[in-house]
Protein backbone atom coordinates (compact mmCIF):
# COMPACT_ATOMS: atom_id res chain seq x y z
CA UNK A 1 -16.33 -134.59 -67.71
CA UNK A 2 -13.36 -135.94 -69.40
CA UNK A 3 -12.18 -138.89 -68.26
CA UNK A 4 -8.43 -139.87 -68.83
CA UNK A 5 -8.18 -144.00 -69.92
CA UNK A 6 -5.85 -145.81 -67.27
CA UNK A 7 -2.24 -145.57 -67.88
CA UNK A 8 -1.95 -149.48 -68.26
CA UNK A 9 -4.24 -149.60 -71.28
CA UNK A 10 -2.25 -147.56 -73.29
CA UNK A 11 1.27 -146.92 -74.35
CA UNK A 12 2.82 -144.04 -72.76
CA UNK A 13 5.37 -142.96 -70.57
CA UNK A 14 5.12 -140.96 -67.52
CA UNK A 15 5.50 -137.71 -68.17
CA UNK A 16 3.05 -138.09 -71.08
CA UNK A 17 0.75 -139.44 -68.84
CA UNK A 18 1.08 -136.58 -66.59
CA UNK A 19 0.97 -133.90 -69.39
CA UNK A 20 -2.35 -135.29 -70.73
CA UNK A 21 -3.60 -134.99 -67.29
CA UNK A 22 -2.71 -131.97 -66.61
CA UNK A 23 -4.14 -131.21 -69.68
CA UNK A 24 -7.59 -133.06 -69.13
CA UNK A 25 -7.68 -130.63 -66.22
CA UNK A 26 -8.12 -127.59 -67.96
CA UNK A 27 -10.37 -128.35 -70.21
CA UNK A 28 -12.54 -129.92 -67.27
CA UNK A 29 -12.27 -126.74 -65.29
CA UNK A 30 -13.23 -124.57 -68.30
CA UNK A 31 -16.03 -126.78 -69.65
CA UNK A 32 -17.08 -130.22 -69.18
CA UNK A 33 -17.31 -130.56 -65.03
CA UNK A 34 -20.58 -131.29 -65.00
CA UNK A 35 -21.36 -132.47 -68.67
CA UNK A 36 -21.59 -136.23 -69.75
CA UNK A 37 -20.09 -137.25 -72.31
CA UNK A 38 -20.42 -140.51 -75.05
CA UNK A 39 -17.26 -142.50 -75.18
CA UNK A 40 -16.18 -141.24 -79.01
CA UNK A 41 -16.11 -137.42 -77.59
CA UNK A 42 -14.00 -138.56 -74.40
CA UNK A 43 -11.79 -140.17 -76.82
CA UNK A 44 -11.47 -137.14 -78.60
CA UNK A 45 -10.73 -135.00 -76.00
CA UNK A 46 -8.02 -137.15 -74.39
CA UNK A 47 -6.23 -137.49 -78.26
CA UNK A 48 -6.10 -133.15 -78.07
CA UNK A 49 -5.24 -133.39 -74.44
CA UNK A 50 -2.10 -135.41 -76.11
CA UNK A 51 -1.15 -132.04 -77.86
CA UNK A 52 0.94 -129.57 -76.44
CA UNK A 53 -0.14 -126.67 -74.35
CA UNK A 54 -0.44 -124.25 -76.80
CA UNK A 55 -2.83 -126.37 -78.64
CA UNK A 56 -4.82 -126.70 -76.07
CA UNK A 57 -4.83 -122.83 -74.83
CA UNK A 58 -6.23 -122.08 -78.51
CA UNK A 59 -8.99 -124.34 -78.17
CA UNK A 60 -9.61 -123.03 -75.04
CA UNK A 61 -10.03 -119.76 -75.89
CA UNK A 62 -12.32 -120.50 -79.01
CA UNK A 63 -14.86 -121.93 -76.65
CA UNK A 64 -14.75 -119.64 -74.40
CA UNK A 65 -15.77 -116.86 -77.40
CA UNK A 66 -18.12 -119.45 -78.73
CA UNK A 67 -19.79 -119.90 -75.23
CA UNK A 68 -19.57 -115.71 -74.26
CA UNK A 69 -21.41 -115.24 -77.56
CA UNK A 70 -24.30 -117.99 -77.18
CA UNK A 71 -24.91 -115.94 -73.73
């Protein structure tokens, strides 16, 4: 599971904040609900959450075909 870093460490506004969220989200939902993950790939995935929707659609749907194919 992703886990978003507290608003107070970090400098961003609001609406960032609630973007990258919303973000973090979606990727949870689709993915990594029930998977644990080290500190460097929650990092990771809350810098992409930082991206745009779009960006984060894509990715989306190339683990989705990634995962489909494995099963």
């Amino acid at each position: 599971m992703i886990i978003q870093p507290d608003k107070e460490t970090r400098n961003v506004n609001d609406l960032f904040y609630e973007s990258e969220r919303k973000r973090i989200d979606m990727l949870n939902r689709e993915f990594s609900h029930d998977v644990e993950l080290t500190k460097k790939e929650n990092d990771v995935l809350v810098w992409l959450c930082g991206w745009d929707n779009w960006t984060i659609e894509s990715v989306i749907s190339v683990f989705r075909k990634v995962r489909d194919k494995v099963i």
